[in-house]
N, C-alpha and C. Protein backbone atom coordinates (compact mmCIF):
# COMPACT_ATOMS: atom_id res chain seq x y z
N UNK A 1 -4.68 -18.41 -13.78
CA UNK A 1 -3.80 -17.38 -13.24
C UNK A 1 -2.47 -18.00 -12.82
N UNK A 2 -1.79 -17.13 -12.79
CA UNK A 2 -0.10 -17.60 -12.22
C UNK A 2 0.46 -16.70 -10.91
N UNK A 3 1.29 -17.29 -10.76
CA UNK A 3 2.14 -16.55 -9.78
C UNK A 3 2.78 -15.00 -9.64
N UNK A 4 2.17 -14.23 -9.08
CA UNK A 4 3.02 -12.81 -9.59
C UNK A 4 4.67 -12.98 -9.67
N UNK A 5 5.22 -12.33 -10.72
CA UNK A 5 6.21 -11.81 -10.66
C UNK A 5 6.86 -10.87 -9.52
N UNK A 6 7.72 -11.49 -8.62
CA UNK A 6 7.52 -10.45 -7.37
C UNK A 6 9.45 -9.89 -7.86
N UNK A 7 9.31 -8.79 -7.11
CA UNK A 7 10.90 -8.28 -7.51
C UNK A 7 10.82 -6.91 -6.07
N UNK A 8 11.89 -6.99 -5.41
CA UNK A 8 12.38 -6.10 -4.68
C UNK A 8 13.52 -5.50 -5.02
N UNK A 9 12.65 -3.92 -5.00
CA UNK A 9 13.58 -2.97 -5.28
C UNK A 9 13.65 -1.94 -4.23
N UNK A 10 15.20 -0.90 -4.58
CA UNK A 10 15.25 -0.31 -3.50
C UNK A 10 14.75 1.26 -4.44
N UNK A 11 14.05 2.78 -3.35
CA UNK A 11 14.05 3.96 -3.91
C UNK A 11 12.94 4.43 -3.40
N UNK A 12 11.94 5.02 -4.19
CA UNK A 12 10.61 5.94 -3.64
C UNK A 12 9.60 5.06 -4.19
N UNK A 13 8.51 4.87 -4.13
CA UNK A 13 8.13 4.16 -4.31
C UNK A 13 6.69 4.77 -5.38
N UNK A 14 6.92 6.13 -5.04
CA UNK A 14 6.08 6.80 -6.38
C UNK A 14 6.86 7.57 -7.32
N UNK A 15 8.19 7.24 -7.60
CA UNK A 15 8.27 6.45 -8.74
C UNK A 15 8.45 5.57 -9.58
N UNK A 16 8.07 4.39 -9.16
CA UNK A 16 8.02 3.37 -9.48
C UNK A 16 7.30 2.90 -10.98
N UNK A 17 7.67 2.09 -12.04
CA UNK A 17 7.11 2.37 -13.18
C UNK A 17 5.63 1.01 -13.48
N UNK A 18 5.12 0.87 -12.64
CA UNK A 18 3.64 0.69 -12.39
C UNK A 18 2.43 1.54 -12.79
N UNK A 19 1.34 0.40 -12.52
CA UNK A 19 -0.15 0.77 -12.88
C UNK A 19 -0.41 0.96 -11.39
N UNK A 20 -0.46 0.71 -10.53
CA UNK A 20 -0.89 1.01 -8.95
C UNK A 20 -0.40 1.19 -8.06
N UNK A 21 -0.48 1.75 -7.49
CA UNK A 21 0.48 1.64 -5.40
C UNK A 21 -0.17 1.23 -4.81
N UNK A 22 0.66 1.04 -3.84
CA UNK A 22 -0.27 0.64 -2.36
C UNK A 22 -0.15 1.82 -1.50
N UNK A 23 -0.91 2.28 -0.51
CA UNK A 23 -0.61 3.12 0.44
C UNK A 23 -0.82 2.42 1.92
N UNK A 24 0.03 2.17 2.88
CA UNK A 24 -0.13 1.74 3.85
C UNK A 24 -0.39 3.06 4.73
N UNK A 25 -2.02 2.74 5.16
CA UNK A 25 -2.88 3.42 6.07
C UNK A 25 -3.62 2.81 6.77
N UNK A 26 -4.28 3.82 7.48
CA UNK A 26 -5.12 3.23 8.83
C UNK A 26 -6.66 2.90 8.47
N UNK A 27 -7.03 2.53 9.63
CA UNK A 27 -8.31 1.75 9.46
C UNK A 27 -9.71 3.17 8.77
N UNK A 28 -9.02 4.82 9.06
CA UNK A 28 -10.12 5.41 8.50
C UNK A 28 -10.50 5.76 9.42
N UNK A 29 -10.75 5.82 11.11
CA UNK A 29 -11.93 6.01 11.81
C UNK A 29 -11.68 7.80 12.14
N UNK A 30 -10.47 8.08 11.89
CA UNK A 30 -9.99 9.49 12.16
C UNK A 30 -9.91 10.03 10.90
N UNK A 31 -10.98 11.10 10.94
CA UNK A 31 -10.52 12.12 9.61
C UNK A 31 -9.35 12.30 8.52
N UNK A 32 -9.29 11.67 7.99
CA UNK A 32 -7.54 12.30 6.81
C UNK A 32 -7.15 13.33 7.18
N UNK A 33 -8.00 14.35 7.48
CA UNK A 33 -7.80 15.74 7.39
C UNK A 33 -7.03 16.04 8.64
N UNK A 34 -7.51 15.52 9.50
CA UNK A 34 -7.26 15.60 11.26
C UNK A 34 -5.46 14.88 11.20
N UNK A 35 -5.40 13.81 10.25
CA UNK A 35 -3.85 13.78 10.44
C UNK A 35 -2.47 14.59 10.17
N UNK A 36 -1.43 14.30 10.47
CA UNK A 36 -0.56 14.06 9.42
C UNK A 36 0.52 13.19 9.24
N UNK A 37 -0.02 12.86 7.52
CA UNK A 37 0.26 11.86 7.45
C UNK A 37 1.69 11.70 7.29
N UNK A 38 2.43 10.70 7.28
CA UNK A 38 4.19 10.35 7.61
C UNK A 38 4.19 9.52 6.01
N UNK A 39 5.55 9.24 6.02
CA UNK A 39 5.76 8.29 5.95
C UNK A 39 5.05 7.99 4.03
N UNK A 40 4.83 6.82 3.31
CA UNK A 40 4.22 6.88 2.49
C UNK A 40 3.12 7.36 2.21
N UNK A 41 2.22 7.57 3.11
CA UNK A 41 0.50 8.64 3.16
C UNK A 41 1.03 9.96 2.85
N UNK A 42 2.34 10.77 3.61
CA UNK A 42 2.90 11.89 3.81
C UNK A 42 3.29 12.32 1.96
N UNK A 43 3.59 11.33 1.61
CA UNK A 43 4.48 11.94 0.34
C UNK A 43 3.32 11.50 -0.46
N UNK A 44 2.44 10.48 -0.51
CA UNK A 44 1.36 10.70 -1.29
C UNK A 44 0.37 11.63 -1.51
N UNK A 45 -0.08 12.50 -0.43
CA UNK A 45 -0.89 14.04 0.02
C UNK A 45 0.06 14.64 -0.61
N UNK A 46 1.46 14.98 -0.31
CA UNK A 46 2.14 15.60 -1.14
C UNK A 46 2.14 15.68 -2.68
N UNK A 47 2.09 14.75 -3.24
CA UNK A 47 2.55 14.77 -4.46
C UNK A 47 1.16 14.74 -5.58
N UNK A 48 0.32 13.82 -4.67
CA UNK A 48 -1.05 13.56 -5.18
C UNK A 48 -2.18 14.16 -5.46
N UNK A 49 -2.06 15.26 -3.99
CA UNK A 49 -3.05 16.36 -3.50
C UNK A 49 -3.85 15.50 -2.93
N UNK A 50 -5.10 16.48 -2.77
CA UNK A 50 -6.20 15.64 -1.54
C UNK A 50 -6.95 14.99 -2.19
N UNK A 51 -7.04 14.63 -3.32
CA UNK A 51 -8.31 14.25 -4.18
C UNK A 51 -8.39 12.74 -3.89
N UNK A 52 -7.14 11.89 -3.36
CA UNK A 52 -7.19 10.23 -3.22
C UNK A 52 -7.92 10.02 -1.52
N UNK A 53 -7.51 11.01 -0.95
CA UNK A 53 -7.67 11.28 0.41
C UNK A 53 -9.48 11.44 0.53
N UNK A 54 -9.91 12.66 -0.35
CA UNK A 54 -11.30 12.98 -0.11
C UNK A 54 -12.33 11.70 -0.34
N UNK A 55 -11.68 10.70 -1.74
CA UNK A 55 -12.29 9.86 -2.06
C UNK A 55 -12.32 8.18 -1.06
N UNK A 56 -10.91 8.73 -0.12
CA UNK A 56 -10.61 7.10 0.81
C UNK A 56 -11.89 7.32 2.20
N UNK A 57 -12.04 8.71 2.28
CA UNK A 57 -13.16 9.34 3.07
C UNK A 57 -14.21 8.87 3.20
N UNK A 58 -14.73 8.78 1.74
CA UNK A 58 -16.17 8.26 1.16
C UNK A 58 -16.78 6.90 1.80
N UNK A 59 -15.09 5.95 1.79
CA UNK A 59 -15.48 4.14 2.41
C UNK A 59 -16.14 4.48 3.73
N UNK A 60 -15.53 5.29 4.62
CA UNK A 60 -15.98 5.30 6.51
C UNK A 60 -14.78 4.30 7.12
N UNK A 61 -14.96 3.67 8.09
CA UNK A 61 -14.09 2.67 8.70
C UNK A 61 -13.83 1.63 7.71
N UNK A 62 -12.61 1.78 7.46
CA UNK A 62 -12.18 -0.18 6.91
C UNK A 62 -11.26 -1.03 8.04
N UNK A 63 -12.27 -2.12 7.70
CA UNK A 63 -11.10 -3.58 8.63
C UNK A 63 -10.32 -3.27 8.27
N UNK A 64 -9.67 -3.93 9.67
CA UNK A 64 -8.51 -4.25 9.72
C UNK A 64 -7.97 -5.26 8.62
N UNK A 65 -7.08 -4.63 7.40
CA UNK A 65 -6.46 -5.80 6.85
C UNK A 65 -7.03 -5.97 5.09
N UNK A 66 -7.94 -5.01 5.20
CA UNK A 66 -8.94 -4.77 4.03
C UNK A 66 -8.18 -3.64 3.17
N UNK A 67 -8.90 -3.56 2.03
CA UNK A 67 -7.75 -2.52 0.84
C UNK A 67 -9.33 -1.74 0.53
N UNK A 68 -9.16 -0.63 0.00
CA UNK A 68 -9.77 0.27 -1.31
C UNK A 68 -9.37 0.77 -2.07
N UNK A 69 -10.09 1.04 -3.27
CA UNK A 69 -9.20 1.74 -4.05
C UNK A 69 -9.76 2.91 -4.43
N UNK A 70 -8.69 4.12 -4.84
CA UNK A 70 -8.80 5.14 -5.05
C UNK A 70 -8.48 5.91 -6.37
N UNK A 71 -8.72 7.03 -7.20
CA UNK A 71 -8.05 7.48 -8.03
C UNK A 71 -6.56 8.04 -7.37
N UNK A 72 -5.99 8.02 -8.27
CA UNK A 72 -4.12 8.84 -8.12
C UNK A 72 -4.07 10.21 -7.96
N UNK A 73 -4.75 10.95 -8.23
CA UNK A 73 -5.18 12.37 -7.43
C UNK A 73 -4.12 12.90 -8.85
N UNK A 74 -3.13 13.60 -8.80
CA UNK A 74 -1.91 13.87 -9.71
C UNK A 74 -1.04 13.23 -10.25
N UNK A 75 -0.72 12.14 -9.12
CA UNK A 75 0.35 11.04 -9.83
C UNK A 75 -0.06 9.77 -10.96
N UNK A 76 0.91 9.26 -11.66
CA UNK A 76 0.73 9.52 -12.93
C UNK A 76 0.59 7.80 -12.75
N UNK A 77 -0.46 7.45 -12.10
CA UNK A 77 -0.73 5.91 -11.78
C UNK A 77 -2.14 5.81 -12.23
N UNK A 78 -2.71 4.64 -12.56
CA UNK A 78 -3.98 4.63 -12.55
C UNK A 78 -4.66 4.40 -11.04
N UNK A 79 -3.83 4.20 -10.10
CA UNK A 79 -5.02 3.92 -8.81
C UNK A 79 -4.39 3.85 -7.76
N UNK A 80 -4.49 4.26 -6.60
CA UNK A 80 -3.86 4.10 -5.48
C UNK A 80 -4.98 3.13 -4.84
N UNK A 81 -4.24 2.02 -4.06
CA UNK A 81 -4.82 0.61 -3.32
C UNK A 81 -4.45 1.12 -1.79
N UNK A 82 -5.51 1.78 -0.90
CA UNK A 82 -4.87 2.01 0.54
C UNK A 82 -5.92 0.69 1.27
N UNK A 83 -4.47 0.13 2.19
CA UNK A 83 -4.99 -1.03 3.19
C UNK A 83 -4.40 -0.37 4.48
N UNK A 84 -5.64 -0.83 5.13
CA UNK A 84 -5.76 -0.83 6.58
C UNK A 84 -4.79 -1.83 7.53
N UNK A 85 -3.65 -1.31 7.47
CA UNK A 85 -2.42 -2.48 7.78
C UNK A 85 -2.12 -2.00 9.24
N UNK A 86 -2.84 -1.04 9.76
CA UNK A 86 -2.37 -0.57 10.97
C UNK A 86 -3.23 -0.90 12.16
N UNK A 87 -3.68 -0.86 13.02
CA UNK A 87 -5.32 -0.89 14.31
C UNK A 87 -5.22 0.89 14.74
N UNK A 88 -5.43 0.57 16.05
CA UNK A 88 -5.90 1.86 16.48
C UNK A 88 -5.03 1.97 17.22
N UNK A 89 -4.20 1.13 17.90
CA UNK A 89 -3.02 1.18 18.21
C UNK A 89 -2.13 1.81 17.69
N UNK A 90 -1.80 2.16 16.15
CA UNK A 90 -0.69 2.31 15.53
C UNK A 90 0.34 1.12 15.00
N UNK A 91 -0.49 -0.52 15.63
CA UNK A 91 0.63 -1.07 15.45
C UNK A 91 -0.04 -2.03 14.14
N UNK A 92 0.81 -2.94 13.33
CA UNK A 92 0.65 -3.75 12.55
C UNK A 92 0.76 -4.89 13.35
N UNK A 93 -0.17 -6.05 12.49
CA UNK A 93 0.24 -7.85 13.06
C UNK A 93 0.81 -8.63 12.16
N UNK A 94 1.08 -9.71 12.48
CA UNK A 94 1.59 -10.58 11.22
C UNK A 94 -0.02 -10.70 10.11
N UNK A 95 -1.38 -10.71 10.85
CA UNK A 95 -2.33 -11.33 9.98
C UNK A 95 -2.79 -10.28 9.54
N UNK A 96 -2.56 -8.35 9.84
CA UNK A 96 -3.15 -7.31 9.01
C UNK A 96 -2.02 -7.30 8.05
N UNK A 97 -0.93 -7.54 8.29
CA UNK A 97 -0.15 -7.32 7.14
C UNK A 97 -0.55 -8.38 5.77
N UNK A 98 -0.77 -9.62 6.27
CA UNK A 98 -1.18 -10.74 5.39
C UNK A 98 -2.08 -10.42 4.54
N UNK A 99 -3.18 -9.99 5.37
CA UNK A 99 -4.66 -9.73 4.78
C UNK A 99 -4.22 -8.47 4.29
N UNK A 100 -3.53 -7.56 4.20
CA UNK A 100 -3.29 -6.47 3.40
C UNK A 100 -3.12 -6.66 2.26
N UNK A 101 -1.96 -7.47 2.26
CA UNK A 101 -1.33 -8.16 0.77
C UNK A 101 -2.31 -8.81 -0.06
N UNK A 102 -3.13 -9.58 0.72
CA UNK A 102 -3.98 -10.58 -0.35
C UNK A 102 -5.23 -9.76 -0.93
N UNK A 103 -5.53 -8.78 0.02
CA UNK A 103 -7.12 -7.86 -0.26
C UNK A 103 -6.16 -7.08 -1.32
N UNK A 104 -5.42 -6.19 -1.27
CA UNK A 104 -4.61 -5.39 -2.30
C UNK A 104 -4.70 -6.26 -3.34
N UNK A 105 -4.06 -7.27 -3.93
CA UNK A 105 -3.85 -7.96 -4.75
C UNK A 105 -4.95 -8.03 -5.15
N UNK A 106 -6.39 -8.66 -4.21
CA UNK A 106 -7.71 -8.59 -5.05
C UNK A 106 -8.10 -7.74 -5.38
N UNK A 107 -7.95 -6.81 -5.42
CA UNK A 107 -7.95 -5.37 -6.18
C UNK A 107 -7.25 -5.09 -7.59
N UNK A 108 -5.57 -5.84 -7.22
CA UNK A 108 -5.24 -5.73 -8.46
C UNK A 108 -5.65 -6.74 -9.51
N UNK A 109 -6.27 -7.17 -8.77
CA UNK A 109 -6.49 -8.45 -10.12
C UNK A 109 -8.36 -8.12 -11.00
N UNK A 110 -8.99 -7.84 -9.85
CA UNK A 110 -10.29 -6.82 -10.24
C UNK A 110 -10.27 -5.96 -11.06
N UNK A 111 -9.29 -4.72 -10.78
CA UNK A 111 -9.25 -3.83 -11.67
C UNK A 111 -8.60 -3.93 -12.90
N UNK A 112 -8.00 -5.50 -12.92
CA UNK A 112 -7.16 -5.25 -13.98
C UNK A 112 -5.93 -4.58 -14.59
N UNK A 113 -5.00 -4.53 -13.13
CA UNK A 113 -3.93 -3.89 -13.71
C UNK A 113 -3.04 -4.96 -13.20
N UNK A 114 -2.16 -4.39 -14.24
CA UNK A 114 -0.93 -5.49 -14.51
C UNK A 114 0.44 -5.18 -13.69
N UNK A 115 0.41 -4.21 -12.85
CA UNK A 115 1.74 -3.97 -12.46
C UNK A 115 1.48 -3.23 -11.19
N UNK A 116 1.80 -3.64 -9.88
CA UNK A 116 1.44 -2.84 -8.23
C UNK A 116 3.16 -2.72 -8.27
N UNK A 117 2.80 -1.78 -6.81
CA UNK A 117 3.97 -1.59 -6.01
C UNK A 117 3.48 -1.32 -5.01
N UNK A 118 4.12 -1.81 -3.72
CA UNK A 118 3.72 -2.02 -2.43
C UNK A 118 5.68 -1.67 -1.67
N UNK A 119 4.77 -0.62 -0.98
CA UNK A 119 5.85 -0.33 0.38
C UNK A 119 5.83 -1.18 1.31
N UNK A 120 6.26 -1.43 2.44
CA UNK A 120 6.97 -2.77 3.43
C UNK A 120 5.55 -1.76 4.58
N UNK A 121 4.32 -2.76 4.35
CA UNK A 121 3.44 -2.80 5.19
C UNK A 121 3.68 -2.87 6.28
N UNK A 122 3.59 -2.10 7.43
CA UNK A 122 3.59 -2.39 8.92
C UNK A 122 5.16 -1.87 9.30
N UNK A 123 5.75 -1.95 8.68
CA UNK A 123 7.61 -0.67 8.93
C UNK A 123 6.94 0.14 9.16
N UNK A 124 7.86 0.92 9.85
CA UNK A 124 7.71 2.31 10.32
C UNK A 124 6.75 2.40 11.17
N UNK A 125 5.78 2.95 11.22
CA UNK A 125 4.88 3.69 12.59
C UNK A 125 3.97 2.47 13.03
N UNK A 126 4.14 1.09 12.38
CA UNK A 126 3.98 -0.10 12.41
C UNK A 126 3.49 -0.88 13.40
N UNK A 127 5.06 -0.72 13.69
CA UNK A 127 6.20 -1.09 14.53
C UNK A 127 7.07 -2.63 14.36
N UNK A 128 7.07 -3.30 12.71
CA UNK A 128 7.61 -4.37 12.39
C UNK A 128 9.01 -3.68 11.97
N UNK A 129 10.24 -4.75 12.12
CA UNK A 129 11.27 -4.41 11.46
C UNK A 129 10.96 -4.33 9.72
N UNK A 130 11.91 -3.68 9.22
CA UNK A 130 11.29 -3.75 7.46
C UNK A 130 11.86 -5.23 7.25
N UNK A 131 12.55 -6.29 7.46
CA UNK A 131 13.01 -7.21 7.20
C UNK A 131 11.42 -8.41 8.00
N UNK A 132 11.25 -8.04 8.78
CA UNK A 132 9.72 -8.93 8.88
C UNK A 132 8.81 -8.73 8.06
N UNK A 133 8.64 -6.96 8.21
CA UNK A 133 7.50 -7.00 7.18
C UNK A 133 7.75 -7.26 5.65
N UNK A 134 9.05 -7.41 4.81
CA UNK A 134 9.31 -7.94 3.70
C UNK A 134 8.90 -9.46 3.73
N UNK A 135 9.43 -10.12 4.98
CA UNK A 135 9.78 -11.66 4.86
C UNK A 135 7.58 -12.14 4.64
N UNK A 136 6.70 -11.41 5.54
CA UNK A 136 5.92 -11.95 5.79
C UNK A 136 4.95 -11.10 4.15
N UNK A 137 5.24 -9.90 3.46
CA UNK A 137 4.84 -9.54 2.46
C UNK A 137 5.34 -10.92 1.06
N UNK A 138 6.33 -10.98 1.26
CA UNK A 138 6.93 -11.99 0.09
C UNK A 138 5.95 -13.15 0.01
N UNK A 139 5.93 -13.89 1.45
CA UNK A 139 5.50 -15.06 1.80
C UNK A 139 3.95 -15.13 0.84
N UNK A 140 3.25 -14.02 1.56
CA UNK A 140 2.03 -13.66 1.22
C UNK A 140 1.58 -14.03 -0.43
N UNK A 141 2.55 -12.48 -1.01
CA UNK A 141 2.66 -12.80 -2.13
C UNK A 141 3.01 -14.21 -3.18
N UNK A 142 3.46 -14.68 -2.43
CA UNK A 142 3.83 -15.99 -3.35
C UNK A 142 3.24 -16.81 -3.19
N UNK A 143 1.76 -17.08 -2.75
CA UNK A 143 0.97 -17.86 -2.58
C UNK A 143 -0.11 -17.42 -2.75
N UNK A 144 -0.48 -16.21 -3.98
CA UNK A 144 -1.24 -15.47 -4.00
C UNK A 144 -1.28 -15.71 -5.59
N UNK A 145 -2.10 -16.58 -6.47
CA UNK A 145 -2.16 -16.38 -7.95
C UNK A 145 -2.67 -15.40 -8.71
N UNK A 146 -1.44 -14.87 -9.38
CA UNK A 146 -1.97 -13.38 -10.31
C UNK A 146 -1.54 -13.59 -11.25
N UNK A 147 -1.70 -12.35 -11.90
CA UNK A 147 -0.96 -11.89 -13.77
C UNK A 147 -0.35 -10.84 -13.42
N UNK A 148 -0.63 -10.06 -12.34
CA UNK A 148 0.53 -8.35 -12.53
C UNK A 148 1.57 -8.94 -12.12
N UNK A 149 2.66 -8.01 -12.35
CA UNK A 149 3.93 -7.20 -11.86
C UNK A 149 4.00 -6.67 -10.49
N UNK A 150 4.79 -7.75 -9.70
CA UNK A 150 4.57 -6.79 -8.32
C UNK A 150 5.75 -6.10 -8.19
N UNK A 151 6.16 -5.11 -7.24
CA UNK A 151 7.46 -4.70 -7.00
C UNK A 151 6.87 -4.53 -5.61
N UNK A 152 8.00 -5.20 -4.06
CA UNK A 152 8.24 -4.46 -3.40
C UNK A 152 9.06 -3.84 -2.83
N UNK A 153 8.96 -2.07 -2.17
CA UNK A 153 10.04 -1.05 -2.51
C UNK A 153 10.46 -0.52 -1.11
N UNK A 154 12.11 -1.48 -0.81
CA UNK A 154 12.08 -0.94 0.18
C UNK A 154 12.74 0.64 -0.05
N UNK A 155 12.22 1.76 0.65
CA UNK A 155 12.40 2.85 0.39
C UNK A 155 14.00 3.58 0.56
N UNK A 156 14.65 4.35 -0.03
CA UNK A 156 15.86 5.20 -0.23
C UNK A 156 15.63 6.23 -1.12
N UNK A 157 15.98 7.58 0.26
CA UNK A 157 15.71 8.66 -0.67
C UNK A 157 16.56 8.57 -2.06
N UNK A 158 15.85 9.46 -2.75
CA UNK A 158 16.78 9.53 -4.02
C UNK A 158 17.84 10.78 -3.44
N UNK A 159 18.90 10.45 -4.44
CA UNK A 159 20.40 11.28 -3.58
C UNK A 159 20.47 12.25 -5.47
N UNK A 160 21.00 13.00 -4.83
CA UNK A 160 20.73 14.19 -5.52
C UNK A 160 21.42 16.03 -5.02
């Protein structure tokens, strides 16, 4: 194996021209249903429908820092990868974000797809600046031997 190809880009991050996403979510112990979700979860229910949601249901609680994977519900990906990058707190650490990156990745490398995209784990409802959580996602990544395509996306609406 080699080194992923890592590349940061700026935009939405479902649409991104990948085989997987990431969804940065919580550990699970609260209903999907009972939320709502913000943020990248928010526009994934949106766009996806509930079908990635009913199936992230199925796991029960995931660690802290741990990934699953899901079907894409509508969107036109083969798999959505949601990690538990958050506690019960709401907040992210430097080592759930870490272990996010590396469990995701073992996923992508399991399932065999050649190309992720990952939003800036632990930004936003987090509570990391997006410039930490890039610096400590990169890090991650680059010491992580793969074959996909990574992209990570720091987000800008599309203007229009």
């Amino acid at each position: 194996m080699t080194v992923p190809s890592i590349q940061v880009v700026q935009g939405d991050l479902l649409n991104q021209p990948v085989e997987a996403i990431v969804n940065a979510w919580n550990r699970n112990l609260i209903p999907w249903w009972l939320l709502v979700p913000q943020g990248v979860s928010g526009a994934i229910k949106k766009r996806a429908g509930y079908q990635p949601f009913q199936e992230l249901a199925r796991f029960g609680p995931i660690p802290l820092g741990q990934a699953v994977l899901t079907s894409a519900g509508t969107l036109p990906f083969r798999g959505i990868i949601h990690v538990a990058g958050i506690n019960l707190l709401w907040r992210a650490s430097e080592t759930s974000i870490r272990d996010s990156v590396r469990n995701a990745m073992g996923i992508v490398a399991e399932a065999g797809f050649t190309s992720v995209a990952f939003p800036l784990i632990g930004s936003g409802s987090g509570g990391f600046s997006p410039q930490q959580a890039k610096a400590l996602m990169q890090a991650e990544l680059e010491a992580i031997a793969a074959p996909a395509r990574v992209l990570v996306v720091e987000y800008r609406p599309q203007s229009g």
